[in-house]
C-alpha atoms as a PDB file:
ATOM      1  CA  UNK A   1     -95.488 -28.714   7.378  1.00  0.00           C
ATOM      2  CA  UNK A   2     -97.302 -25.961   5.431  1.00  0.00           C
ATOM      3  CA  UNK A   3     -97.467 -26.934   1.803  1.00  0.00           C
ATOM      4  CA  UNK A   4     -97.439 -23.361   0.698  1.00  0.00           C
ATOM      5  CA  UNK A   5     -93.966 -22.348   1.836  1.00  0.00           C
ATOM      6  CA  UNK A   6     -91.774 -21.973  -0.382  1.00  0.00           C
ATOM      7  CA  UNK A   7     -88.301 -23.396  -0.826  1.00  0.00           C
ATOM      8  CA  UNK A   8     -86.299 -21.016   0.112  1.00  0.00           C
ATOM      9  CA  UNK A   9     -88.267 -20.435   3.221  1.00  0.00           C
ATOM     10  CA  UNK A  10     -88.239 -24.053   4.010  1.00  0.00           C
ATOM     11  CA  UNK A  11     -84.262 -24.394   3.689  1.00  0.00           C
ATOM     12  CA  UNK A  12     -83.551 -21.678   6.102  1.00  0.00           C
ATOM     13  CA  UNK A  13     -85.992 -23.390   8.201  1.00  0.00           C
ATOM     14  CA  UNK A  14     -83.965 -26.722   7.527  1.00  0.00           C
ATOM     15  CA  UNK A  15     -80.924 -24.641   8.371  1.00  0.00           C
ATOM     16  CA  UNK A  16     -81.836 -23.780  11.919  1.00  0.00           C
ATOM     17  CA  UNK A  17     -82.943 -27.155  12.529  1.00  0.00           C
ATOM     18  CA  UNK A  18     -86.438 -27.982  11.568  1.00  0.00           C
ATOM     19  CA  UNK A  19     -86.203 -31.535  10.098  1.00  0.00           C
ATOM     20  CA  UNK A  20     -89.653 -31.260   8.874  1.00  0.00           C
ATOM     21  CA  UNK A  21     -88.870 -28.887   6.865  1.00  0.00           C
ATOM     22  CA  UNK A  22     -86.395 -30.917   4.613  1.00  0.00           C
ATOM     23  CA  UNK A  23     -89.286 -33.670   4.565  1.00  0.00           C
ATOM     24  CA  UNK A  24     -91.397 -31.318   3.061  1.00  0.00           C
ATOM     25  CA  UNK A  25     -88.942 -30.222   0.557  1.00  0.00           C
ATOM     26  CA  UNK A  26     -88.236 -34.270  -0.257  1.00  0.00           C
ATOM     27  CA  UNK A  27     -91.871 -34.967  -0.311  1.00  0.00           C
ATOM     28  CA  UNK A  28     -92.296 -32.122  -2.886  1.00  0.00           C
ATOM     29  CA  UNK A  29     -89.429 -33.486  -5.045  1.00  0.00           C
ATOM     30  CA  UNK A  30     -88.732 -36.675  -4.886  1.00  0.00           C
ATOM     31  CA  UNK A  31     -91.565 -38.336  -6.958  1.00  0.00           C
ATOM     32  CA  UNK A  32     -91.012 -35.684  -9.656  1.00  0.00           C
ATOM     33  CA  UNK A  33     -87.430 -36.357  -9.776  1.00  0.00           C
ATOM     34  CA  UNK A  34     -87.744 -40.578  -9.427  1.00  0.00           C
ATOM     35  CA  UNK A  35     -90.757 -40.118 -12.640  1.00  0.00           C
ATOM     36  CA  UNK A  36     -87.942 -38.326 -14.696  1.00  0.00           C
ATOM     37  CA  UNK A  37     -85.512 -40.528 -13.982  1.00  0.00           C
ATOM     38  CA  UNK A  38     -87.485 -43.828 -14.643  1.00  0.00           C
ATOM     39  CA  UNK A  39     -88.395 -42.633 -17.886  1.00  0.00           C
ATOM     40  CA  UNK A  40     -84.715 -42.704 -19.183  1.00  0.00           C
ATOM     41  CA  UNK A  41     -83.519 -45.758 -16.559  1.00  0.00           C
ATOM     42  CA  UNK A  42     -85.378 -48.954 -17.143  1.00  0.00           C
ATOM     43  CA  UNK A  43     -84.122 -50.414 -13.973  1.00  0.00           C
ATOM     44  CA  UNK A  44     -86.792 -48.467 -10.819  1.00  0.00           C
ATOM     45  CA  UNK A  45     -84.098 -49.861  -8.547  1.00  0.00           C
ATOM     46  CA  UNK A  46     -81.840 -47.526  -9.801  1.00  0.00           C
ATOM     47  CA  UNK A  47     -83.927 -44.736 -10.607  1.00  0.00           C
ATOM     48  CA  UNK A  48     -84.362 -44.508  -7.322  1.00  0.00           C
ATOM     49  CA  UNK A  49     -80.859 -44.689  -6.121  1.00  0.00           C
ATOM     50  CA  UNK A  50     -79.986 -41.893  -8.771  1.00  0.00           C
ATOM     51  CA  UNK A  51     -82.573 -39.601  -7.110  1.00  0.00           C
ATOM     52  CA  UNK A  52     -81.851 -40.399  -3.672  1.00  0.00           C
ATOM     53  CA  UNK A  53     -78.009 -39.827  -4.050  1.00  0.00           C
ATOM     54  CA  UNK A  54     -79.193 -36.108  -5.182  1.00  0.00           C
ATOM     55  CA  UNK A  55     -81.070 -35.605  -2.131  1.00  0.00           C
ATOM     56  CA  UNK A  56     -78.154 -36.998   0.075  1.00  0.00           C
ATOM     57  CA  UNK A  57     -76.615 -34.763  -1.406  1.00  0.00           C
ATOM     58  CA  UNK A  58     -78.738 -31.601  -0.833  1.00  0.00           C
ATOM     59  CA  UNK A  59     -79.027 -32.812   2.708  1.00  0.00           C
ATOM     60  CA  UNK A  60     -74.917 -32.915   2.829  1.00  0.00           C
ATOM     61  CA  UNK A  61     -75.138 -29.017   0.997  1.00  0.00           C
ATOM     62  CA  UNK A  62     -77.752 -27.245   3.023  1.00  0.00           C
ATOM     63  CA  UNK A  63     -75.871 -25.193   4.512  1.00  0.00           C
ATOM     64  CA  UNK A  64     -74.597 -23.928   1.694  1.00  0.00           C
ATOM     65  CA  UNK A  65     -77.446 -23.908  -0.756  1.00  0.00           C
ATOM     66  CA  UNK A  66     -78.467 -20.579  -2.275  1.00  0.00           C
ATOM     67  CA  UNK A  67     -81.821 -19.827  -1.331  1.00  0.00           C
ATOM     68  CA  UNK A  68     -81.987 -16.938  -4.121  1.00  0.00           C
ATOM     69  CA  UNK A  69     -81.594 -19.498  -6.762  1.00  0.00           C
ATOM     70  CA  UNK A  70     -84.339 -22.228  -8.175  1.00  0.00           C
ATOM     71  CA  UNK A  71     -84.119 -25.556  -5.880  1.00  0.00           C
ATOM     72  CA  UNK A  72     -86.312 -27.442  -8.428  1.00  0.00           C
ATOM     73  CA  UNK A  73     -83.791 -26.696 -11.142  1.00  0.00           C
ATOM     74  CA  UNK A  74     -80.387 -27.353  -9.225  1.00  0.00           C
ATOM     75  CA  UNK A  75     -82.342 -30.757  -8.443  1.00  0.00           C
ATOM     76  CA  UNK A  76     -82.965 -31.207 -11.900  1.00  0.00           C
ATOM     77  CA  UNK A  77     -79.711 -30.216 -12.939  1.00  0.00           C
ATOM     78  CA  UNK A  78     -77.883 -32.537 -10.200  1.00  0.00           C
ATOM     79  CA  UNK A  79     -80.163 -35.376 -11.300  1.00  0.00           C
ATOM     80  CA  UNK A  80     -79.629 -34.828 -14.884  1.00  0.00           C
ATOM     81  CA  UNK A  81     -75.538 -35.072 -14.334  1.00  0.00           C
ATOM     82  CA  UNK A  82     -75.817 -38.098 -12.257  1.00  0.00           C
ATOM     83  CA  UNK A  83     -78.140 -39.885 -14.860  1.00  0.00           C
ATOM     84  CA  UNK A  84     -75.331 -39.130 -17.801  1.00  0.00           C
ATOM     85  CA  UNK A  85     -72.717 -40.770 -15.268  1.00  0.00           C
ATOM     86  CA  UNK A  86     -75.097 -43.299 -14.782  1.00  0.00           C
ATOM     87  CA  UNK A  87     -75.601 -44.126 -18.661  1.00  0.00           C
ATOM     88  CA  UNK A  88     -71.932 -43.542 -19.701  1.00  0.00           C
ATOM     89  CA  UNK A  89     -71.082 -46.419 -17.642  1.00  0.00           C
ATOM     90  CA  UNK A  90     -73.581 -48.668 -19.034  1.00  0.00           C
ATOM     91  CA  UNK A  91     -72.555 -47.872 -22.490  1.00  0.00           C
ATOM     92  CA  UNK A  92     -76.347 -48.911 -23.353  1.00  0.00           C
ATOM     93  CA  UNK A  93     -78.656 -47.583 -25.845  1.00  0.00           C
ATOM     94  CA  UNK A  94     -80.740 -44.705 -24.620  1.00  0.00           C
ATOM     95  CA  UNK A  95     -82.918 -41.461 -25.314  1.00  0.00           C
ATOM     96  CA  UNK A  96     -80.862 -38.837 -25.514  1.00  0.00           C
ATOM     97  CA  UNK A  97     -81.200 -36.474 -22.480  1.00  0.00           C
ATOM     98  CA  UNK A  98     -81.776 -33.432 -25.014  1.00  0.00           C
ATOM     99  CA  UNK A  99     -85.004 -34.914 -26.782  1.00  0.00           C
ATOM    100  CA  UNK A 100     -86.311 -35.039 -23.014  1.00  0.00           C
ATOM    101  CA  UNK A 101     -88.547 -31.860 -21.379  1.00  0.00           C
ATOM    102  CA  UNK A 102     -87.297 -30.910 -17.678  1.00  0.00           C
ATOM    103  CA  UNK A 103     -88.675 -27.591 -17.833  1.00  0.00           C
ATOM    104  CA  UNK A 104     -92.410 -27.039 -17.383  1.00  0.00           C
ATOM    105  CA  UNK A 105     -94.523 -24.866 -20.060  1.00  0.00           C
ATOM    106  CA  UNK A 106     -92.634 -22.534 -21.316  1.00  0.00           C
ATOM    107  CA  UNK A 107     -95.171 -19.459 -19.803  1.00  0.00           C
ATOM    108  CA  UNK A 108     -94.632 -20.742 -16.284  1.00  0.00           C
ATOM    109  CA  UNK A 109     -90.818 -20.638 -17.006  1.00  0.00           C
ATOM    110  CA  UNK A 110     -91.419 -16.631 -18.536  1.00  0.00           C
ATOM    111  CA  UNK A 111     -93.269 -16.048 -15.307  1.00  0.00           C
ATOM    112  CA  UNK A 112     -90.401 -17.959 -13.426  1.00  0.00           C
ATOM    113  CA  UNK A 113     -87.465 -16.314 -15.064  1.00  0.00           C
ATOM    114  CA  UNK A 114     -89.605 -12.589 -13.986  1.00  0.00           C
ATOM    115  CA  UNK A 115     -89.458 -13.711 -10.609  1.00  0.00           C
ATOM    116  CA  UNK A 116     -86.290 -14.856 -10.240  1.00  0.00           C
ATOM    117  CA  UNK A 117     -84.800 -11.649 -11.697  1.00  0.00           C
ATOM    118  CA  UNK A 118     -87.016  -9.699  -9.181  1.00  0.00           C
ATOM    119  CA  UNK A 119     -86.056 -12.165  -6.446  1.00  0.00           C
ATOM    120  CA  UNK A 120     -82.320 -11.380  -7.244  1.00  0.00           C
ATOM    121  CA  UNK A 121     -82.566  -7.745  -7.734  1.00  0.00           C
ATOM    122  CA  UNK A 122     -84.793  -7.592  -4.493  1.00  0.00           C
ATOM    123  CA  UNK A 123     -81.736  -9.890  -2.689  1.00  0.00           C
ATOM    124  CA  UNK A 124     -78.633  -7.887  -4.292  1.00  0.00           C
ATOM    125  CA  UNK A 125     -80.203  -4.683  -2.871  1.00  0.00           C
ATOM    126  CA  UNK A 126     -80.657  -6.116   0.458  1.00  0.00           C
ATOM    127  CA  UNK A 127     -76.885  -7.557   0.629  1.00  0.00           C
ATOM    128  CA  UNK A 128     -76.153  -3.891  -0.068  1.00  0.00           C
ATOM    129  CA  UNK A 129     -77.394  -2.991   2.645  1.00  0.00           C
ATOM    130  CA  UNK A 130     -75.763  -4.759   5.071  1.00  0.00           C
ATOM    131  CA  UNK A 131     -73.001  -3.311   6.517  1.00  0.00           C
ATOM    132  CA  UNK A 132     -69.351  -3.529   4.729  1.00  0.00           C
ATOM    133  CA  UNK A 133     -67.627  -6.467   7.201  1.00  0.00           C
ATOM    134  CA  UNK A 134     -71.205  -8.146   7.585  1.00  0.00           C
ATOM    135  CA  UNK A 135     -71.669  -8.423   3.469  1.00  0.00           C
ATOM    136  CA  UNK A 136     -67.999  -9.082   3.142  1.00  0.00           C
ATOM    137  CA  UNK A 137     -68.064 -12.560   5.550  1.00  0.00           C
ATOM    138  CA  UNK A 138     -71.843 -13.375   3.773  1.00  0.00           C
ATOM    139  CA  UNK A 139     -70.523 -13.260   0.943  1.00  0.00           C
ATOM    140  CA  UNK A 140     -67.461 -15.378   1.259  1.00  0.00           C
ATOM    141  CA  UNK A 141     -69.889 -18.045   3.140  1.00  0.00           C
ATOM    142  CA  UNK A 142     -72.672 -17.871   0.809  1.00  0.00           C
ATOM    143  CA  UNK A 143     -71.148 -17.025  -2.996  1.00  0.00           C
ATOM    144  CA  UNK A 144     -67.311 -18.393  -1.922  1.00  0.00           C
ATOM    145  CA  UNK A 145     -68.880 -21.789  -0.013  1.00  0.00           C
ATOM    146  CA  UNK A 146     -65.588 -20.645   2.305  1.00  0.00           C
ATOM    147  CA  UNK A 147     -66.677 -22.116   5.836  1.00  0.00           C
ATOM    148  CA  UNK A 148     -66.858 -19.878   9.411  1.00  0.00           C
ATOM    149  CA  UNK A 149     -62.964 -21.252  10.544  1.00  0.00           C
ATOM    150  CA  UNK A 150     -61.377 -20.443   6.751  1.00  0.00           C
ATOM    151  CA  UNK A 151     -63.280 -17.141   6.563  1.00  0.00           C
ATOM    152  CA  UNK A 152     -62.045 -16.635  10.057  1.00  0.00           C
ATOM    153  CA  UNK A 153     -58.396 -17.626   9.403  1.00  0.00           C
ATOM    154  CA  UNK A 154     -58.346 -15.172   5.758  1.00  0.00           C
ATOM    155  CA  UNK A 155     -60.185 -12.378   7.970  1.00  0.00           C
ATOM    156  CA  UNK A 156     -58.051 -12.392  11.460  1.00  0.00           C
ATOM    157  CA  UNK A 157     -60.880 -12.960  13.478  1.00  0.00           C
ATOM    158  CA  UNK A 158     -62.464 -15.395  15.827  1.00  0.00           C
ATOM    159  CA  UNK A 159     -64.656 -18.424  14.132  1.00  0.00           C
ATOM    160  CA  UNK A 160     -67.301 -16.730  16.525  1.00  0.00           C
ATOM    161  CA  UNK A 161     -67.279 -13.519  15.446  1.00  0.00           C
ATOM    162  CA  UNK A 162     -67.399 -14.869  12.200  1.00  0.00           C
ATOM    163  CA  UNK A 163     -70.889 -16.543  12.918  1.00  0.00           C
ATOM    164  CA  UNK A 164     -72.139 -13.913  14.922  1.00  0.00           C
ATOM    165  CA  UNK A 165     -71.853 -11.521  11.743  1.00  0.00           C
ATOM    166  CA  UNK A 166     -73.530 -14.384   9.542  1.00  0.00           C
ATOM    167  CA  UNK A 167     -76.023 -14.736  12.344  1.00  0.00           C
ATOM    168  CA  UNK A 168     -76.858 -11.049  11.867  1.00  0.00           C
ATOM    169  CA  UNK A 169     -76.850 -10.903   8.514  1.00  0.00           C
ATOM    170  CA  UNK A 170     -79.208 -13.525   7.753  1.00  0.00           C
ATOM    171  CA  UNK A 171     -81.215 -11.662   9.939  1.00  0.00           C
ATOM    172  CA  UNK A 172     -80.530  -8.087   8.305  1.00  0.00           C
ATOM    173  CA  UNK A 173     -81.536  -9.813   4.779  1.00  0.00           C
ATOM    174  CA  UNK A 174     -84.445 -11.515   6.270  1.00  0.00           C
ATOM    175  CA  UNK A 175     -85.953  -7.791   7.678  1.00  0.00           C
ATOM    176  CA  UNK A 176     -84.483  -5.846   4.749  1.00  0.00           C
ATOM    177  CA  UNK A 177     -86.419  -8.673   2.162  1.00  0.00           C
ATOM    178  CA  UNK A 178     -89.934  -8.213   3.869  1.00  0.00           C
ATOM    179  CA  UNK A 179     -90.068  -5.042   4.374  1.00  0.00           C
END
């Protein structure tokens, strides 16, 4: 798998079945994420365990990850909760989780905050676009997590109607964001 996709691209890949494609993301994260985590967990056994419970966890969510948002920081995030779990149950001394650095430099998170603002202005415009029903059931998948049958069931209409319209929206954004 290309090493210079990026996530979001890889996850919709993921979505439509491309297995590789998740690989690639857990190749890119999971060392990164098992380093951090065996830095404030002694035991490698269950730094380890920590990290791959997050990606279990991503695998379980793909379908209703949001690509417009930073994957390396709901990682983080995810792995940072499960590691203050982890430590409130050992009740053992331990560096507190606020002394530790996450983020990278702090000009590569200016340069990441500038892109994720244009990212989301440049994906809010293109949901506008879409037409009122097709937005409305995106929406309600994507910012709601509602799945196809409840959106169906609150809407009146078939469950394949339902993913028709997301089918066509994902393809709507996908035109409307390269162009």
């Amino acid at each position: 798998m290309n090493g210079n996709l990026t996530d979001s691209h890889l996850i919709e890949l993921w979505r439509t079945g491309n297995e590789k494609a998740y690989r690639a993301l857990f190749d890119r994260y999971f060392y990164k994420l098992y380093n951090y985590t065996s830095k404030l967990v002694p035991d490698k056994r269950i730094s380890e365990e920590i990290v791959m419970d997050v990606m279990l966890a991503v695998w379980q969510k793909r379908d209703r990850l949001n690509t417009s948002l930073s994957l390396s920081a709901y990682l983080y995030r995810s792995v940072r909760n499960r590691l203050i779990d982890h430590l409130r149950k050992q009740n053992i001394p331990t560096v507190s989780l606020d002394q530790t650095t996450v983020e990278p430099p702090s000009s590569f998170i200016t340069d990441s905050r500038l892109l994720h603002k244009e990212l989301e202005h440049l994906y809010r415009s293109s949901l506008n676009r879409l037409p009122p029903q097709k937005k409305r059931i995106f929406t309600m998948s994507r910012d709601e997590g509602s799945s196809y049958k409840e959106i169906a069931n609150r809407l009146q209409l078939s469950k394949n109607t339902v993913e028709n319209h997301m089918v066509a929206a994902l393809r709507l954004l996908k035109s409307h964001m390269q162009a």
